[in-house]
Protein backbone atom coordinates (compact mmCIF):
# COMPACT_ATOMS: atom_id res chain seq x y z
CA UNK A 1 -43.46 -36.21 6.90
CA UNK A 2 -41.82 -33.35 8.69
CA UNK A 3 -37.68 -33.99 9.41
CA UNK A 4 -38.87 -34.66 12.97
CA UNK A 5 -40.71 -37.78 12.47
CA UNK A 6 -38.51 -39.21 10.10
CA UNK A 7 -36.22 -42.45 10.63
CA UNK A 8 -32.59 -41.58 9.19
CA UNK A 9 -29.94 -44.20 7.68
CA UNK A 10 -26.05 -42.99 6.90
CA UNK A 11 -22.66 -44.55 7.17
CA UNK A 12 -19.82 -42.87 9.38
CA UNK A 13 -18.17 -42.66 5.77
CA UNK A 14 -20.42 -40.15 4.74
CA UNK A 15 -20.12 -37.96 7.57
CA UNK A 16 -17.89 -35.00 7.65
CA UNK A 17 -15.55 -34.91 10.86
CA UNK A 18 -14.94 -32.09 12.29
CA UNK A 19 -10.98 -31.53 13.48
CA UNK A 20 -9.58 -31.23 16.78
CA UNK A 21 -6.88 -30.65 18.38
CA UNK A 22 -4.99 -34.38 18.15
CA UNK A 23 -8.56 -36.14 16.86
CA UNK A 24 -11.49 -35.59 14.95
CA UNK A 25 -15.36 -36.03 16.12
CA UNK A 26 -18.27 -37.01 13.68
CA UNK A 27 -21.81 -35.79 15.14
CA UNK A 28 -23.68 -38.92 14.12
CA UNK A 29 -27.35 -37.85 14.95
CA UNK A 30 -27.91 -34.06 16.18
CA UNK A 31 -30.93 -31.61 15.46
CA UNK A 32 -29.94 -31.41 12.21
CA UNK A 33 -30.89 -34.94 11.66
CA UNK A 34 -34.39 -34.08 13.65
CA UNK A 35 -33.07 -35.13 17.39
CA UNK A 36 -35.27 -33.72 19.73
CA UNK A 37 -33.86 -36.20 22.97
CA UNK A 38 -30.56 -37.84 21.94
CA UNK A 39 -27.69 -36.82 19.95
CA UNK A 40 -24.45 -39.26 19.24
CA UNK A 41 -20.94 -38.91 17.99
CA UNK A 42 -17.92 -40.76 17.01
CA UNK A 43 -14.91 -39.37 18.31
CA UNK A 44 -11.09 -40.53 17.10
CA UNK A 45 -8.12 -39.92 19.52
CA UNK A 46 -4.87 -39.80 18.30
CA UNK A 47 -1.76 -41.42 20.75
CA UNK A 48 -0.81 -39.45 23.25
CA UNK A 49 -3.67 -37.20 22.93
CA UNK A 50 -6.10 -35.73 24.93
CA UNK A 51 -9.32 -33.88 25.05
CA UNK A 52 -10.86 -31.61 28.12
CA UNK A 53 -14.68 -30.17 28.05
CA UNK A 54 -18.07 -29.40 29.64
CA UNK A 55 -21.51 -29.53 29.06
CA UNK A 56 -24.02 -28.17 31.41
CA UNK A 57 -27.87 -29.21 31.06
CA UNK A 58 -27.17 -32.77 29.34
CA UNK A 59 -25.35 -36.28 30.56
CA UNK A 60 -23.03 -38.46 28.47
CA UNK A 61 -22.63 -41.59 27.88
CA UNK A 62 -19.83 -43.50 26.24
CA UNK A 63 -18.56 -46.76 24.94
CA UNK A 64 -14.93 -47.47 23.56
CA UNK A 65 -14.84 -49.06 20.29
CA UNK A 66 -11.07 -49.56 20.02
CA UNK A 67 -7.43 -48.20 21.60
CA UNK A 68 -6.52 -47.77 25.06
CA UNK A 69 -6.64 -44.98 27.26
CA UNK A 70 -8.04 -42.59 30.54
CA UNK A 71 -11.65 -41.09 30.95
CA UNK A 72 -10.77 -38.48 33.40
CA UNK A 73 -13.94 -37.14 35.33
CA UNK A 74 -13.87 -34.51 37.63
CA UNK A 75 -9.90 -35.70 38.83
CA UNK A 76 -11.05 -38.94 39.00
CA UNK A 77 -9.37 -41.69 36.48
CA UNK A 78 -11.16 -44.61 34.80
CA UNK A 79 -8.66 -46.82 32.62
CA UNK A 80 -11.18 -47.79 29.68
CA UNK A 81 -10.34 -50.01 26.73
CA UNK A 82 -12.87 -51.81 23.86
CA UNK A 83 -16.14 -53.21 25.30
CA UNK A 84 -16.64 -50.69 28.22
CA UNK A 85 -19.11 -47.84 28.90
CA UNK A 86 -18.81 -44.42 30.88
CA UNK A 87 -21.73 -42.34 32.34
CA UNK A 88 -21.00 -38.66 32.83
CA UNK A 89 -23.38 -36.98 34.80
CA UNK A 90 -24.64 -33.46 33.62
CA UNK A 91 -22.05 -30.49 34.18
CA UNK A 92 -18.77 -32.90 35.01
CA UNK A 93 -15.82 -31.58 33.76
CA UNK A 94 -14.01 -34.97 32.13
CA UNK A 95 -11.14 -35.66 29.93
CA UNK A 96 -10.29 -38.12 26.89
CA UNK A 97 -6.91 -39.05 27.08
CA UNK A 98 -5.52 -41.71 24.86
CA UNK A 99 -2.62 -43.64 26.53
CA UNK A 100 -2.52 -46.31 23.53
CA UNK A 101 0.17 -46.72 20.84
CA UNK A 102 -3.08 -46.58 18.19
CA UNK A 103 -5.93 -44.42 17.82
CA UNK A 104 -8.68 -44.52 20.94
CA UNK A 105 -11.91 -44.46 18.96
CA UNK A 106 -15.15 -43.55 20.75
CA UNK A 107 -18.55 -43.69 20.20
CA UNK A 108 -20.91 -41.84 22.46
CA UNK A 109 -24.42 -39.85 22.98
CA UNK A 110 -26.01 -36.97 25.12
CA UNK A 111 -29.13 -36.35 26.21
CA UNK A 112 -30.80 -33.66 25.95
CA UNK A 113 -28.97 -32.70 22.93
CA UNK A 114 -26.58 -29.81 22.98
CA UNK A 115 -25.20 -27.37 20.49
CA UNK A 116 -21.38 -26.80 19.38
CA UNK A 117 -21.14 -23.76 21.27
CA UNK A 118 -22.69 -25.46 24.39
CA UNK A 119 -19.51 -27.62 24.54
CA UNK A 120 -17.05 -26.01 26.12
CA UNK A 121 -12.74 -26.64 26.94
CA UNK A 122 -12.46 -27.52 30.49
CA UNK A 123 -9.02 -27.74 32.54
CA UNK A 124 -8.21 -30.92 33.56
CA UNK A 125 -7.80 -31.62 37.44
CA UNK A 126 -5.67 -32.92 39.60
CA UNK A 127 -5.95 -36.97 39.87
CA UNK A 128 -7.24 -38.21 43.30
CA UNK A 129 -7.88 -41.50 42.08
CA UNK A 130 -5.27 -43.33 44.93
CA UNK A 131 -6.46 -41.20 47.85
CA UNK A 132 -8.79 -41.36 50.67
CA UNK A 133 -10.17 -37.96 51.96
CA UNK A 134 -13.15 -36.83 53.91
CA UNK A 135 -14.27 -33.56 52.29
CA UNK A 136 -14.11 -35.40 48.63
CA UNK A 137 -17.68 -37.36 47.77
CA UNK A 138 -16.36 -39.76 45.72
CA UNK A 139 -19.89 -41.27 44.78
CA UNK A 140 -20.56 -37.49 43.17
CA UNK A 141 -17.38 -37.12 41.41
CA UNK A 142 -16.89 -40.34 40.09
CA UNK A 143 -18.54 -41.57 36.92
CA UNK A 144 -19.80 -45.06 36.42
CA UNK A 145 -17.97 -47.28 34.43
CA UNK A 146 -19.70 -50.99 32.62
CA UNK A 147 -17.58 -53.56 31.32
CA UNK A 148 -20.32 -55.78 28.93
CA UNK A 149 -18.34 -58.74 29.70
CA UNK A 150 -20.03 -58.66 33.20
CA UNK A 151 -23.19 -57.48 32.12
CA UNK A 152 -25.93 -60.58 31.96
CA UNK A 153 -27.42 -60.21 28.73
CA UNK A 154 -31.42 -60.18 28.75
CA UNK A 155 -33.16 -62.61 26.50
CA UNK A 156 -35.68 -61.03 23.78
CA UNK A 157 -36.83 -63.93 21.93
CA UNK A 158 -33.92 -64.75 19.87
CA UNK A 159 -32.57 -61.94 20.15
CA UNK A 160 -30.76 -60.45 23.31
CA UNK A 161 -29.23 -56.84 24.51
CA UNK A 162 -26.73 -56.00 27.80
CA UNK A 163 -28.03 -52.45 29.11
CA UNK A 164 -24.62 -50.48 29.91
CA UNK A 165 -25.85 -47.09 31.29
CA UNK A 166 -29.86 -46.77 32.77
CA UNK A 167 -31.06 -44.99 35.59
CA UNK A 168 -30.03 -47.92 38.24
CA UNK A 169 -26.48 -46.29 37.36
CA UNK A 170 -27.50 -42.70 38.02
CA UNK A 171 -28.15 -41.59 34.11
CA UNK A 172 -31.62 -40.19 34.34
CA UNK A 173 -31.71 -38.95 30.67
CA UNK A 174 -31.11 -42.08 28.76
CA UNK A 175 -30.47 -45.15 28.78
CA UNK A 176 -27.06 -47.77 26.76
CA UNK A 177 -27.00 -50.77 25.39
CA UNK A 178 -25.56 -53.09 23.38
CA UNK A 179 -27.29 -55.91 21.52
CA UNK A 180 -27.01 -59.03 20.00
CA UNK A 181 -29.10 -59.98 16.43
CA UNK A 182 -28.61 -63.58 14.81
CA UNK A 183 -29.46 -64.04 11.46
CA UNK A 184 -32.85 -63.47 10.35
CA UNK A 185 -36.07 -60.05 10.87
CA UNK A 186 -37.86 -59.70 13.98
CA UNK A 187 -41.67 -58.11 13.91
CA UNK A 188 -42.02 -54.80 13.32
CA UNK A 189 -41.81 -52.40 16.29
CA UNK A 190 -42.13 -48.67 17.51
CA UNK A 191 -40.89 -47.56 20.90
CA UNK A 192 -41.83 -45.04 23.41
CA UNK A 193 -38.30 -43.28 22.85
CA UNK A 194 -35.88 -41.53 20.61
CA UNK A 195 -32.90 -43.74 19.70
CA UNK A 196 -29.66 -44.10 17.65
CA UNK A 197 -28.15 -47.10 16.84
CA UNK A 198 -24.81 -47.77 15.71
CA UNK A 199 -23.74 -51.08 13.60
CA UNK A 200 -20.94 -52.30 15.64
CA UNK A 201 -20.31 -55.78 13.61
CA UNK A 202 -22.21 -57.39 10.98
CA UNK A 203 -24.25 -57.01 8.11
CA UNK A 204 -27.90 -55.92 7.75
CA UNK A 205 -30.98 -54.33 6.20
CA UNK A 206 -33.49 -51.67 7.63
CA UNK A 207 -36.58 -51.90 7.40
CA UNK A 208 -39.24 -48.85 8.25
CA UNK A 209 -42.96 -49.99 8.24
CA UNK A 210 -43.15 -52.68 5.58
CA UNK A 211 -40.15 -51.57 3.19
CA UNK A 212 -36.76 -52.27 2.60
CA UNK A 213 -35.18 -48.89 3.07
CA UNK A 214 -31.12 -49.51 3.30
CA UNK A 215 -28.07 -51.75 3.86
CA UNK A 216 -26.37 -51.64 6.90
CA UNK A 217 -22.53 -52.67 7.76
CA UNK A 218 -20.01 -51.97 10.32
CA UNK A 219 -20.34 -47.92 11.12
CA UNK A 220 -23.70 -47.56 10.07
CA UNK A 221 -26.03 -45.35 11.82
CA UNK A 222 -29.72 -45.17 12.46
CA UNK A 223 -31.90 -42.97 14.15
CA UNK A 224 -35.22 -43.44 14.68
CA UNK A 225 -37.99 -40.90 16.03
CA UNK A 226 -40.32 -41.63 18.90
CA UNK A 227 -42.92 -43.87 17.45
CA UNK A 228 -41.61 -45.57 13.94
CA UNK A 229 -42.19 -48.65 13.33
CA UNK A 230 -39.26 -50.38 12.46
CA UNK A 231 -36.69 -53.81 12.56
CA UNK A 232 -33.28 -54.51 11.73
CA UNK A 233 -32.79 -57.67 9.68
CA UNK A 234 -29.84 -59.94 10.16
CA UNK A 235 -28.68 -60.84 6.84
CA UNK A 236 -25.26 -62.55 7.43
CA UNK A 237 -24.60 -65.81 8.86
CA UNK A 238 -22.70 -64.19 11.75
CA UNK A 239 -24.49 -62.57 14.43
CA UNK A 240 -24.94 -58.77 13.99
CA UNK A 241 -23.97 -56.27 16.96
CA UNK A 242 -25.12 -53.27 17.80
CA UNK A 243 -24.37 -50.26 20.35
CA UNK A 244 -27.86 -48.30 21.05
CA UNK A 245 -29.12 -44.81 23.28
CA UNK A 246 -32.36 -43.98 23.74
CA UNK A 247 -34.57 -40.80 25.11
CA UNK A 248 -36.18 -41.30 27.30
CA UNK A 249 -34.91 -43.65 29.74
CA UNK A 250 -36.08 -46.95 29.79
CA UNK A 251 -35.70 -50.13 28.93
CA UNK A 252 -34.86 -51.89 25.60
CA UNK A 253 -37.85 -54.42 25.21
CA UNK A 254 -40.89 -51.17 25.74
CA UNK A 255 -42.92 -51.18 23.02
CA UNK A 256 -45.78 -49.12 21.76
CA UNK A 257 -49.11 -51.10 20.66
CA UNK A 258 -49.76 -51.57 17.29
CA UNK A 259 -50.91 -49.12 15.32
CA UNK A 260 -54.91 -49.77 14.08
């Protein structure tokens, strides 16, 4: 089975991080990994920190895991702060700043994924947040930002999921969400789409096809190829959580038939 086709399981532990300048990023699924339509990353911000870059030819979405603090897009400012979700549309200059006495901890994905060198140190703009003018398009500037909390979650049997970023919010490359697994295995699945999933709370165990293949925990991350079958097993009495982006867009329940 060629690295492309090939569900992987590792722990944000494992992964090097690569240092910044006042935080450190972890690529958690890239092309190394065999990513042909989504990449993720976990990205730590230190207090009273901040970090400026492009990208042109991929969007970006992403969710804040825990601190306080700005995204900056374009001049325009989003206060952000655990539970919420950004959508940076392709090319947007934006800005990380952490305004929070503790670390602002990220985690985030791009699609179509990009390489190091294709990221690249922007100057942040001026703020026009508070003012009204008629040459600035606000609706182009300004990214979209989700709070779950006022997201209805969608029912999936027992199971449920809150989609955070999707087309309906202008992200035409992928698609967010977060979901919600009690304890116990649902079927085994495959989807039309390239995904990574990160274990936001809880405790787990993957399964690929018919086999037990790895325990999962808080920071754990998954990605899974276009086409594996697959299910993540609740094995705590507490409801495990998860933060997911797929490639391409869609939604959470499409499923490929079975397999004959």
């Amino acid at each position: 089975m060629s690295v492309q086709q090939r569900a992987r399981l590792r722990h944000q532990s494992e992964i090097s991080g690569l240092p910044l300048e006042g935080g450190t990023l972890q690529w958690l699924v890239d092309r190394d990994l065999g990513a042909q339509h989504v990449m993720a990353y976990r990205l730590r911000l230190d207090s009273d920190s901040a970090l400026s870059h492009v990208h042109r030819g991929a969007e970006e979405v992403l969710y804040v895991l825990e601190g306080s603090g700005e995204v900056q897009v374009e001049g325009m400012t989003h206060h952000v702060g655990p539970g919420q979700a950004i959508f940076i549309p392709d090319g947007a200059e934006h800005t990380y700043v952490n305004t929070g006495a503790q670390p602002l901890t990220l985690v985030g994905a791009l699609a179509p994924p990009v390489a190091l060198d294709e990221i690249l140190p922007a100057m942040p703009r001026l703020d026009f947040s508070g003012l009204t003018s008629a040459t600035l398009n606000e609706t182009a500037v300004a990214p979209r930002l989700m709070d779950e909390r006022q997201v209805t979650p969608t029912l999936m049997g027992e199971r449920s999921f809150r989609v955070l970023v999707s087309p309906d919010v202008g992200c035409r490359q992928m698609t967010q969400f977060t979901g919600v697994i009690p304890t116990g295995r649902a079927p085994l699945h495959a989807h039309p789409h390239e995904e990574a999933v990160y274990i936001l709370a809880g405790t787990g165990r993957l399964w690929i096809e018919d086999q037990p293949v790895g325990e999962l925990r808080s920071g754990s991350v998954v990605f899974f190829p276009i086409g594996v079958r697959h299910t993540l097993e609740n094995t705590g009495r507490d409801d495990m959580k998860v933060l997911g982006a797929f490639s391409p867009a869609g939604s959470p329940e499409a499923k490929l038939p079975p397999s004959r």
